[in-house]
N, C-alpha and C. Protein backbone atom coordinates (compact mmCIF):
# COMPACT_ATOMS: atom_id res chain seq x y z
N UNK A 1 0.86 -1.17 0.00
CA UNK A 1 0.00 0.00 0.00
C UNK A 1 0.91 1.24 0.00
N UNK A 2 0.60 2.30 -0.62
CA UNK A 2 1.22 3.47 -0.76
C UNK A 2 1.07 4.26 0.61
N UNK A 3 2.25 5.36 0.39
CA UNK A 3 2.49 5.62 1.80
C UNK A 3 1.19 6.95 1.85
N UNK A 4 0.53 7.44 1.23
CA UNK A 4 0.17 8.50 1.49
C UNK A 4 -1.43 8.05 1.44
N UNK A 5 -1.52 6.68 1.15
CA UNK A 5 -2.84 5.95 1.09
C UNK A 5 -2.95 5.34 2.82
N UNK A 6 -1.54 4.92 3.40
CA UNK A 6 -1.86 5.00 4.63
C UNK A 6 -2.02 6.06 5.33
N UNK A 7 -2.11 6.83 4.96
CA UNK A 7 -1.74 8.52 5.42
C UNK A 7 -3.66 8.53 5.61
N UNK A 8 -3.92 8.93 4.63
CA UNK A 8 -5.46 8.96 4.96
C UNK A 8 -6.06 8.17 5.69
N UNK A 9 -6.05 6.51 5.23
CA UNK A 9 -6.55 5.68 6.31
C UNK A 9 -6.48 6.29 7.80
N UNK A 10 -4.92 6.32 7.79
CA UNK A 10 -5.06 6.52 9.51
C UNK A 10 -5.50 7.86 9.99
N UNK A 11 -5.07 8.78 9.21
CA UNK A 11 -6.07 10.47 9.86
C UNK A 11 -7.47 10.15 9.74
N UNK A 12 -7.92 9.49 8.90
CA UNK A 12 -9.60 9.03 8.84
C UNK A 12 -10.02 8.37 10.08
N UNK A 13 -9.30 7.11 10.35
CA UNK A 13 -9.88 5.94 11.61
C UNK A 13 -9.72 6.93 12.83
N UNK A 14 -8.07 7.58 12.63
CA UNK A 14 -8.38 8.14 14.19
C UNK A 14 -9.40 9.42 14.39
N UNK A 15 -9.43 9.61 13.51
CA UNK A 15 -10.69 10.96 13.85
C UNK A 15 -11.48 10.30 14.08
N UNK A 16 -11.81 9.99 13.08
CA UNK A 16 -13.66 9.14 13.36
C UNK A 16 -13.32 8.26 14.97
N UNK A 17 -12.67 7.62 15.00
CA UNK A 17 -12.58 6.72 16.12
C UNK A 17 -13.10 7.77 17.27
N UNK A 18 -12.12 8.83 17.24
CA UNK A 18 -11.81 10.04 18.31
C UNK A 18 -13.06 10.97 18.71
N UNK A 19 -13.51 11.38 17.14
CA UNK A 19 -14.71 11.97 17.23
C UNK A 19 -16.06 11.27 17.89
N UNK A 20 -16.22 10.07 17.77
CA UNK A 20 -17.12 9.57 18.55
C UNK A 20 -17.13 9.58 20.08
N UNK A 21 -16.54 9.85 20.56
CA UNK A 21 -16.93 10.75 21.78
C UNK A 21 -17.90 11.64 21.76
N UNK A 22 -17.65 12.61 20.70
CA UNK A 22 -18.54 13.87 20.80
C UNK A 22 -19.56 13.03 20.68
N UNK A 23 -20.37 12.30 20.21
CA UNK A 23 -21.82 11.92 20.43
C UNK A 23 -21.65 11.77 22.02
N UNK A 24 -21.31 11.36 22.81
CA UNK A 24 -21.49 11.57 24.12
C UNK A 24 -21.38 12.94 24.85
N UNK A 25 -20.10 13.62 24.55
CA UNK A 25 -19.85 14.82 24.91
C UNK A 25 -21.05 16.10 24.70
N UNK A 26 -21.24 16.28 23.48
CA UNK A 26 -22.07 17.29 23.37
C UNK A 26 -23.67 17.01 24.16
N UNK A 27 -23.62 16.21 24.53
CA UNK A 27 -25.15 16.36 25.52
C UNK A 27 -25.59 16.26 26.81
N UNK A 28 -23.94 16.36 26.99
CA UNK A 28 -23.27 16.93 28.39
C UNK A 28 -22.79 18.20 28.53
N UNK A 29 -22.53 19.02 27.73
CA UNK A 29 -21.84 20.34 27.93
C UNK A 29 -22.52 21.16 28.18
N UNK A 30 -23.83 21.10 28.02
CA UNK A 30 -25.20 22.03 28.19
C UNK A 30 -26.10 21.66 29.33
N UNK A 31 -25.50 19.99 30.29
CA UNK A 31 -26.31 19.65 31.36
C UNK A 31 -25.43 19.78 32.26
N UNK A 32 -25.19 18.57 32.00
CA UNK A 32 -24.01 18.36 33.43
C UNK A 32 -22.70 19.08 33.63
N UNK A 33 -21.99 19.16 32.67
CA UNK A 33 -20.90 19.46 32.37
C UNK A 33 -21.20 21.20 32.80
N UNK A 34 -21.59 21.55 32.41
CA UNK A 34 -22.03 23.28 32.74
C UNK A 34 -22.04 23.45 34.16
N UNK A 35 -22.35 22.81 35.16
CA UNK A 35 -22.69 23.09 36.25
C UNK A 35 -21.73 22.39 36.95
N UNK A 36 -20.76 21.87 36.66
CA UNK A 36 -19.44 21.68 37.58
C UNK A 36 -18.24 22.88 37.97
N UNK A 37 -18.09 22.39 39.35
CA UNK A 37 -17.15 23.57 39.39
C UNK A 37 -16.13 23.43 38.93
N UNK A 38 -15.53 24.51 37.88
CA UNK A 38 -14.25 24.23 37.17
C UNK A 38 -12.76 24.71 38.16
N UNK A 39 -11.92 24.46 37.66
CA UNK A 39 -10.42 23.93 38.00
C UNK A 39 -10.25 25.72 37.30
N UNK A 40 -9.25 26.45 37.84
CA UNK A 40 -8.71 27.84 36.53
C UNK A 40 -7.67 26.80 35.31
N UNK A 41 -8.36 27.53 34.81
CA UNK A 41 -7.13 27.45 33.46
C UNK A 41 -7.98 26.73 32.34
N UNK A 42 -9.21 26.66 32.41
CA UNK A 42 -10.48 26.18 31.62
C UNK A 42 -10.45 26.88 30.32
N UNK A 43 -10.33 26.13 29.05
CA UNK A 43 -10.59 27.13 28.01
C UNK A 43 -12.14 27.02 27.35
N UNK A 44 -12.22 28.13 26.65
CA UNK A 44 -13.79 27.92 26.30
C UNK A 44 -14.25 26.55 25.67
N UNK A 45 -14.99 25.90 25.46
CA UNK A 45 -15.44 24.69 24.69
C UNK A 45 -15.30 24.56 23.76
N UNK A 46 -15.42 25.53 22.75
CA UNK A 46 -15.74 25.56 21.71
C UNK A 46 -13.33 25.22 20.98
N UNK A 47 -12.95 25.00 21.48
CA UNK A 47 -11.67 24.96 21.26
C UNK A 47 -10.98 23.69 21.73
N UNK A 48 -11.75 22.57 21.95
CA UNK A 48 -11.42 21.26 22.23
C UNK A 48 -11.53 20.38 21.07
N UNK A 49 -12.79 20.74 20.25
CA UNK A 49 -12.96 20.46 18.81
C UNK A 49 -11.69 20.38 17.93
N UNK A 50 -11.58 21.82 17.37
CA UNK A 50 -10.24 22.12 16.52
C UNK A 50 -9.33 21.08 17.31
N UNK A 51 -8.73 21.61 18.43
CA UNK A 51 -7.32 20.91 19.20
C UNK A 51 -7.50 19.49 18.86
N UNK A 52 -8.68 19.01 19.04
CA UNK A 52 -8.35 17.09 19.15
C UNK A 52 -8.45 16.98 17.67
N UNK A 53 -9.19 17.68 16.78
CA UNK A 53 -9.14 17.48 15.25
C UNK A 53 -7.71 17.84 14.78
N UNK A 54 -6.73 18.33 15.37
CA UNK A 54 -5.52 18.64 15.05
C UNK A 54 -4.50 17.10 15.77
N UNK A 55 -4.94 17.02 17.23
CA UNK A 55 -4.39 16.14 17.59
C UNK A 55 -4.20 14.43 16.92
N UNK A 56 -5.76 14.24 16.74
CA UNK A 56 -5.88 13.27 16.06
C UNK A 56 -5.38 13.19 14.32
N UNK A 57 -5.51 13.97 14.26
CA UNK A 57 -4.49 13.99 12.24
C UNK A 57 -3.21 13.63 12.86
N UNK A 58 -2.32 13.95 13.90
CA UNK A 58 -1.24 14.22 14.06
C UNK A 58 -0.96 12.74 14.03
N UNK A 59 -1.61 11.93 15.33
CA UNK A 59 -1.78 10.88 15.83
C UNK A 59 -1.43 9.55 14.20
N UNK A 60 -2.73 10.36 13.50
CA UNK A 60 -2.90 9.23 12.61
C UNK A 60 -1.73 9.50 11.39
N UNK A 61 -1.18 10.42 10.91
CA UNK A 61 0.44 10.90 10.69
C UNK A 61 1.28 9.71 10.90
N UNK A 62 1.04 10.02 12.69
CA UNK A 62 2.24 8.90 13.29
C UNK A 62 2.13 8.01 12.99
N UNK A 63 1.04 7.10 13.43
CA UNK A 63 0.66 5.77 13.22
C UNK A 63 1.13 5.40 11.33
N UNK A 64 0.78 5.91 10.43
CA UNK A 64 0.99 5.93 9.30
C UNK A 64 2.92 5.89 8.89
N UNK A 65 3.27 6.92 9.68
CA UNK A 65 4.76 6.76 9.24
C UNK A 65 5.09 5.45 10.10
N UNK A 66 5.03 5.09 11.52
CA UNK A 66 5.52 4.21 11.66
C UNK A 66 5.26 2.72 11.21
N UNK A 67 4.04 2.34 10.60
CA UNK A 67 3.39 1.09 10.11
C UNK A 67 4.06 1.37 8.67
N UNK A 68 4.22 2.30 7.72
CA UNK A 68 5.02 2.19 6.44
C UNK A 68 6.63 2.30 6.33
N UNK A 69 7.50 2.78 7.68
CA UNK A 69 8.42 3.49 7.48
C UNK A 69 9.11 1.95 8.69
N UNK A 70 8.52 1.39 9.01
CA UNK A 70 9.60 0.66 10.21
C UNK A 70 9.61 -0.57 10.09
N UNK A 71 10.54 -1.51 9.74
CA UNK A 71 10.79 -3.19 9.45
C UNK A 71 10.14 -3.49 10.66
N UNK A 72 9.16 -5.07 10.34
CA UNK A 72 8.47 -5.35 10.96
C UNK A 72 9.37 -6.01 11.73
N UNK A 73 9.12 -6.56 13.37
CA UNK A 73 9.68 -6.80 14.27
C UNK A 73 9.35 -7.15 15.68
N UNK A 74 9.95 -8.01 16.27
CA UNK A 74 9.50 -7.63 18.06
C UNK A 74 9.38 -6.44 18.37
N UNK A 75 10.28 -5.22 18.03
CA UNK A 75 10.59 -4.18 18.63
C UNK A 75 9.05 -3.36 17.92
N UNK A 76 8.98 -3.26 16.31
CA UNK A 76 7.69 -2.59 15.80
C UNK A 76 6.89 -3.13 16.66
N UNK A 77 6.39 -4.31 17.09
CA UNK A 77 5.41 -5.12 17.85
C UNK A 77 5.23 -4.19 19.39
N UNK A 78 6.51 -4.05 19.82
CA UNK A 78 5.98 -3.49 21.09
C UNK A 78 5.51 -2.04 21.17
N UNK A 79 5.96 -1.49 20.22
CA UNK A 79 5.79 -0.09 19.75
C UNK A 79 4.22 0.15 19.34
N UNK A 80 3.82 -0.84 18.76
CA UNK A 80 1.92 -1.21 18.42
C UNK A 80 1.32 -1.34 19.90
N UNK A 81 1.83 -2.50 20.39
CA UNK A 81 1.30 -2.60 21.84
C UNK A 81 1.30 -1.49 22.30
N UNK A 82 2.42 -0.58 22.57
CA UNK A 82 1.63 1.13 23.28
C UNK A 82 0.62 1.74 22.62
N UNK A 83 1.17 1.70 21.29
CA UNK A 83 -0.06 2.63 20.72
C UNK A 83 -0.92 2.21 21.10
N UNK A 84 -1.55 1.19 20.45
CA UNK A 84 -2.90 0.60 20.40
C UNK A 84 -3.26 0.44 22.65
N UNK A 85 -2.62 0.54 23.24
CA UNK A 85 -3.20 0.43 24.98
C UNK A 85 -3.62 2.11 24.84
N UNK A 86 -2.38 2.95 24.62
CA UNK A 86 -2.71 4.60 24.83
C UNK A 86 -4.22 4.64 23.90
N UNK A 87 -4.76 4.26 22.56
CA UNK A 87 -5.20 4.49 22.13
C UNK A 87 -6.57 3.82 22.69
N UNK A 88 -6.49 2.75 23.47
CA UNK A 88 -8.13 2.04 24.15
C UNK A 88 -8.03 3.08 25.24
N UNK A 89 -7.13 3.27 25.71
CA UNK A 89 -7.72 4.49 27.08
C UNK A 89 -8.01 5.43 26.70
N UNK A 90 -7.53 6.65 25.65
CA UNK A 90 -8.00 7.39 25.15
C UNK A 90 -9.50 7.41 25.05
N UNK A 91 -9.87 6.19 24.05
CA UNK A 91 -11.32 5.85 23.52
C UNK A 91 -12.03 6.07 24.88
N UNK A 92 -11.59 5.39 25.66
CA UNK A 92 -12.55 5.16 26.88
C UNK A 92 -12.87 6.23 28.37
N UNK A 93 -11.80 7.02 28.09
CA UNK A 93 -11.65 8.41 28.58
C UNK A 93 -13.08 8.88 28.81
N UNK A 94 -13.56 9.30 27.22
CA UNK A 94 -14.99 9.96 27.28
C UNK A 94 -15.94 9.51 28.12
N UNK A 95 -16.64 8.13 27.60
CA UNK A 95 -17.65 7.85 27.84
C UNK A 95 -17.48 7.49 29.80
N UNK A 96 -16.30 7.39 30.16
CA UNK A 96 -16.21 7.49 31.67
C UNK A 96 -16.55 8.74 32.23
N UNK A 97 -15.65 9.87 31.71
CA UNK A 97 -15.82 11.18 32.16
C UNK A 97 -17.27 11.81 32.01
N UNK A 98 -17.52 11.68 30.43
CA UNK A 98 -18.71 12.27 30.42
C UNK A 98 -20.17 11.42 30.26
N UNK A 99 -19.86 10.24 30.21
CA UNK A 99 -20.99 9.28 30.36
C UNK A 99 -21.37 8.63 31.12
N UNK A 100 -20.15 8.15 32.03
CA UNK A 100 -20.46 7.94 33.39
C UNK A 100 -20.22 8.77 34.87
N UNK A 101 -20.01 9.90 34.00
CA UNK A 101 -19.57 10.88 35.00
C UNK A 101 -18.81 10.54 36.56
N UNK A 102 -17.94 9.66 35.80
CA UNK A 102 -17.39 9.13 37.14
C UNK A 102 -15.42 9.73 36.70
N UNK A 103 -15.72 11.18 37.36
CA UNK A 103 -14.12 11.78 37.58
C UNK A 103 -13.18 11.36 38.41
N UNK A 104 -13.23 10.58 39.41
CA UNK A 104 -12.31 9.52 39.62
C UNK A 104 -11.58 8.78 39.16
N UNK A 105 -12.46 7.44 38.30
CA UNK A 105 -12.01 6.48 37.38
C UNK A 105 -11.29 7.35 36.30
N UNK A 106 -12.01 8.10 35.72
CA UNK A 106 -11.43 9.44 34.41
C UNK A 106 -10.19 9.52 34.39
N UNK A 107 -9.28 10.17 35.94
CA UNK A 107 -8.40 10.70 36.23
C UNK A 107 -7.40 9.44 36.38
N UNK A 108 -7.62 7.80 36.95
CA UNK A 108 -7.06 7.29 36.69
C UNK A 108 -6.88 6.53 35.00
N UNK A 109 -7.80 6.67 34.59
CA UNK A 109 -7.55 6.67 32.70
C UNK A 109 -6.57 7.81 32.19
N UNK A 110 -6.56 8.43 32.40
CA UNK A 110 -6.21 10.10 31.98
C UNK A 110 -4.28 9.63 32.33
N UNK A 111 -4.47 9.22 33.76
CA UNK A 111 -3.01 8.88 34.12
C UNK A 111 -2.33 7.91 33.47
N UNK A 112 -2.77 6.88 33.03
CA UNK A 112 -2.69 5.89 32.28
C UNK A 112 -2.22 6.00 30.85
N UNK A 113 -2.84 6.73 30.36
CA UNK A 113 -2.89 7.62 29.04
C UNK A 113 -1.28 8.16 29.00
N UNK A 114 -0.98 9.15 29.73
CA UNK A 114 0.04 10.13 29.95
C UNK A 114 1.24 8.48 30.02
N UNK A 115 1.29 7.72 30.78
CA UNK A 115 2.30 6.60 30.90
C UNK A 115 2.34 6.19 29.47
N UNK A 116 1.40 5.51 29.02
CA UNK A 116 1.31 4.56 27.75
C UNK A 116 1.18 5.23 26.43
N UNK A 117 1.68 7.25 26.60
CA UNK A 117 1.46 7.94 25.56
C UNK A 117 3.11 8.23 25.54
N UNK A 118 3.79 8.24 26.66
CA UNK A 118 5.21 8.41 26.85
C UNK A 118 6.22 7.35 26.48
N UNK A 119 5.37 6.27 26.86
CA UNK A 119 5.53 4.80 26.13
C UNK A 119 5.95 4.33 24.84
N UNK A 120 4.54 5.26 24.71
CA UNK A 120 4.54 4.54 22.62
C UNK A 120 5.56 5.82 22.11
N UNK A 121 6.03 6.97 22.51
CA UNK A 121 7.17 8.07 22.18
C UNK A 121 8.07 6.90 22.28
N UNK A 122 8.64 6.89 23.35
CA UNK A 122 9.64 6.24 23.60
C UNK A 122 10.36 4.71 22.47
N UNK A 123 8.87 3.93 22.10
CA UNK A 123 9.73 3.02 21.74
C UNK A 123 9.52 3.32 20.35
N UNK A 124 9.01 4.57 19.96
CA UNK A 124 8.74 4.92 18.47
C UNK A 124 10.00 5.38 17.95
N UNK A 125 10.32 6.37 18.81
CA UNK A 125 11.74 7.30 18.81
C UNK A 125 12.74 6.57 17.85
N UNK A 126 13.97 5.49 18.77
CA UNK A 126 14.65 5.17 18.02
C UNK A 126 14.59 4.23 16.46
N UNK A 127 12.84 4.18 16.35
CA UNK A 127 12.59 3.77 14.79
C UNK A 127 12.11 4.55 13.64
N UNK A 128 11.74 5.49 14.84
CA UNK A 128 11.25 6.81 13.55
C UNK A 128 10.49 7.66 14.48
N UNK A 129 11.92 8.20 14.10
CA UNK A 129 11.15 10.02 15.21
C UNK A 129 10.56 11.19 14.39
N UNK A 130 10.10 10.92 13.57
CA UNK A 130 9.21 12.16 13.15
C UNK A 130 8.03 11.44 13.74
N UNK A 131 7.78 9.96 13.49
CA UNK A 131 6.79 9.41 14.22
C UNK A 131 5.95 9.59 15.87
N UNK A 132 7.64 9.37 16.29
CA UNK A 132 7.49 9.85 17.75
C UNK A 132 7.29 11.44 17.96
N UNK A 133 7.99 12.19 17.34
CA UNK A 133 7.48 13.83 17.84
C UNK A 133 6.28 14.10 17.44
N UNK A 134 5.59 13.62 16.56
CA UNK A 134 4.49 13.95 15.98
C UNK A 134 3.47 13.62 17.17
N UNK A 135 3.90 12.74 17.97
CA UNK A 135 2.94 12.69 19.86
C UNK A 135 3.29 13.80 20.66
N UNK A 136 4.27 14.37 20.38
CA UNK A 136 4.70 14.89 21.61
C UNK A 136 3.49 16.24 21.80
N UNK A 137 2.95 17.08 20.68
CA UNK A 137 1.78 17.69 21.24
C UNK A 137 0.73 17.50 22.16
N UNK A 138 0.33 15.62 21.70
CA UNK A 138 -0.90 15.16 22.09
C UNK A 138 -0.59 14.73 23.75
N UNK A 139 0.96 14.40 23.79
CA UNK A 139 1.27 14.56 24.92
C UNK A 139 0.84 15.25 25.83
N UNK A 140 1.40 16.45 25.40
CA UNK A 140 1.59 17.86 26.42
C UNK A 140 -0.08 18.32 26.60
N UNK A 141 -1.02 17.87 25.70
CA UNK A 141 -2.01 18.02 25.74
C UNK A 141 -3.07 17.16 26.80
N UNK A 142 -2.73 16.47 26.49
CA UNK A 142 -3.11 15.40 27.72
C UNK A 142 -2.81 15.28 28.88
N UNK A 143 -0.90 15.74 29.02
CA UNK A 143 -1.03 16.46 30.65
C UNK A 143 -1.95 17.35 31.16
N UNK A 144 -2.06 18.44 30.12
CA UNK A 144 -2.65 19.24 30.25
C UNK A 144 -4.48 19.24 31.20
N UNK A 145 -4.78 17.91 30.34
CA UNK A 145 -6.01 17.74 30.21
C UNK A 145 -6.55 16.78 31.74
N UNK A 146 -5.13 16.24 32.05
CA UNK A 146 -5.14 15.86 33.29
C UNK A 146 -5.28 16.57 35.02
N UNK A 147 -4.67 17.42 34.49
CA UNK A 147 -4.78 18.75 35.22
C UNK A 147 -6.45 19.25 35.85
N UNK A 148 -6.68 19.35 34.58
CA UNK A 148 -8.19 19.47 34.57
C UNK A 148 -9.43 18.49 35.20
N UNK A 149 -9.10 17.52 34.67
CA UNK A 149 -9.52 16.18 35.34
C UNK A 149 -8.83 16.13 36.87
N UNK A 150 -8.12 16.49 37.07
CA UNK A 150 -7.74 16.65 38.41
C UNK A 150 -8.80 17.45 39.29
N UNK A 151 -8.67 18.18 38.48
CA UNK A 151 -9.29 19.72 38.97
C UNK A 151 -10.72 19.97 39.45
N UNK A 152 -11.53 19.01 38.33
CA UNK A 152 -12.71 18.80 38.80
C UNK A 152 -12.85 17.77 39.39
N UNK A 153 -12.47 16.88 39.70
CA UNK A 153 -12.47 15.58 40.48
C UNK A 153 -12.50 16.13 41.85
N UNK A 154 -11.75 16.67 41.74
CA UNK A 154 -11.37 17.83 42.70
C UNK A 154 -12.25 18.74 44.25
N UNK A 155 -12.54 19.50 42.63
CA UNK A 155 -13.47 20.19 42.94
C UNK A 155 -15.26 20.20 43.34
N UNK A 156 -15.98 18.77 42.66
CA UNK A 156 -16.61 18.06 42.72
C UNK A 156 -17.05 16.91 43.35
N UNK A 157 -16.25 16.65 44.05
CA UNK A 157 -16.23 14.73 44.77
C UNK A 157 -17.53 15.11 45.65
């Protein structure tokens, strides 16, 4: 398969994958979600959209250079194994936070995430680091986002 044919595949799956959250999310932001006390450093809503639609292209970038660009291997193998763990917690992030509204469990997903997102950097790196930097946003983003999840867990219990 051509490299720029995996290129789409994977910015396609991970959005869509990613975006399905928002069917949960958006019918929370106007109930529940509105009436929690927030953490400072909250940005408006309307700017989580763009960011994860940026994050996730990035994501699926990576995934794409490293599945075309890296001899298959034990080592590619373990490098899948992070992705694909960072990428089930991710998925499952939402529908905890905002579907089961349980910010506890969230925050230990969220932490999980941040390990197994540092993870899949790590063993991406020495096979292809445009692969690996191409996380390092979604990284910093996800600390970020932990913070927050902190914050209202927090602030809320």
């Amino acid at each position: 398969m051509k490299f720029w044919v995996k290129v789409i595949l994977c910015v396609v799956v991970v959005n869509l994958l990613g975006g399905a959250g928002a069917l949960i999310t958006s019918s929370k932001i106007p109930t529940w979600y509105a009436f929690l006390e927030k953490p400072p450093g909250v940005p408006p809503n309307w700017i989580f959209g763009p960011v994860w639609t940026a994050l996730y292209t990035m994501i699926g970038i990576s995934i794409a250079r490293y599945w075309h660009l890296v001899q298959s291997g034990a080592e590619k193998n373990q490098g899948w194994i992070w992705m694909v763990t960072q990428m089930v917690l991710n998925l499952a992030w939402t529908p905890i936070f905002f579907g089961a509204n349980w910010l506890g469990v969230a925050l230990i997903v969220i932490v999980g995430m941040i390990v197994t997102i540092a993870g899949t950097i790590r063993k991406f790196r020495p096979q292809e680091k445009i692969a690996a930097f191409l996380l390092v946003p979604y990284f910093t983003w996800v600390c970020y986002a932990t913070y927050l999840n902190a914050g209202y867990w927090w602030l809320n219990r």
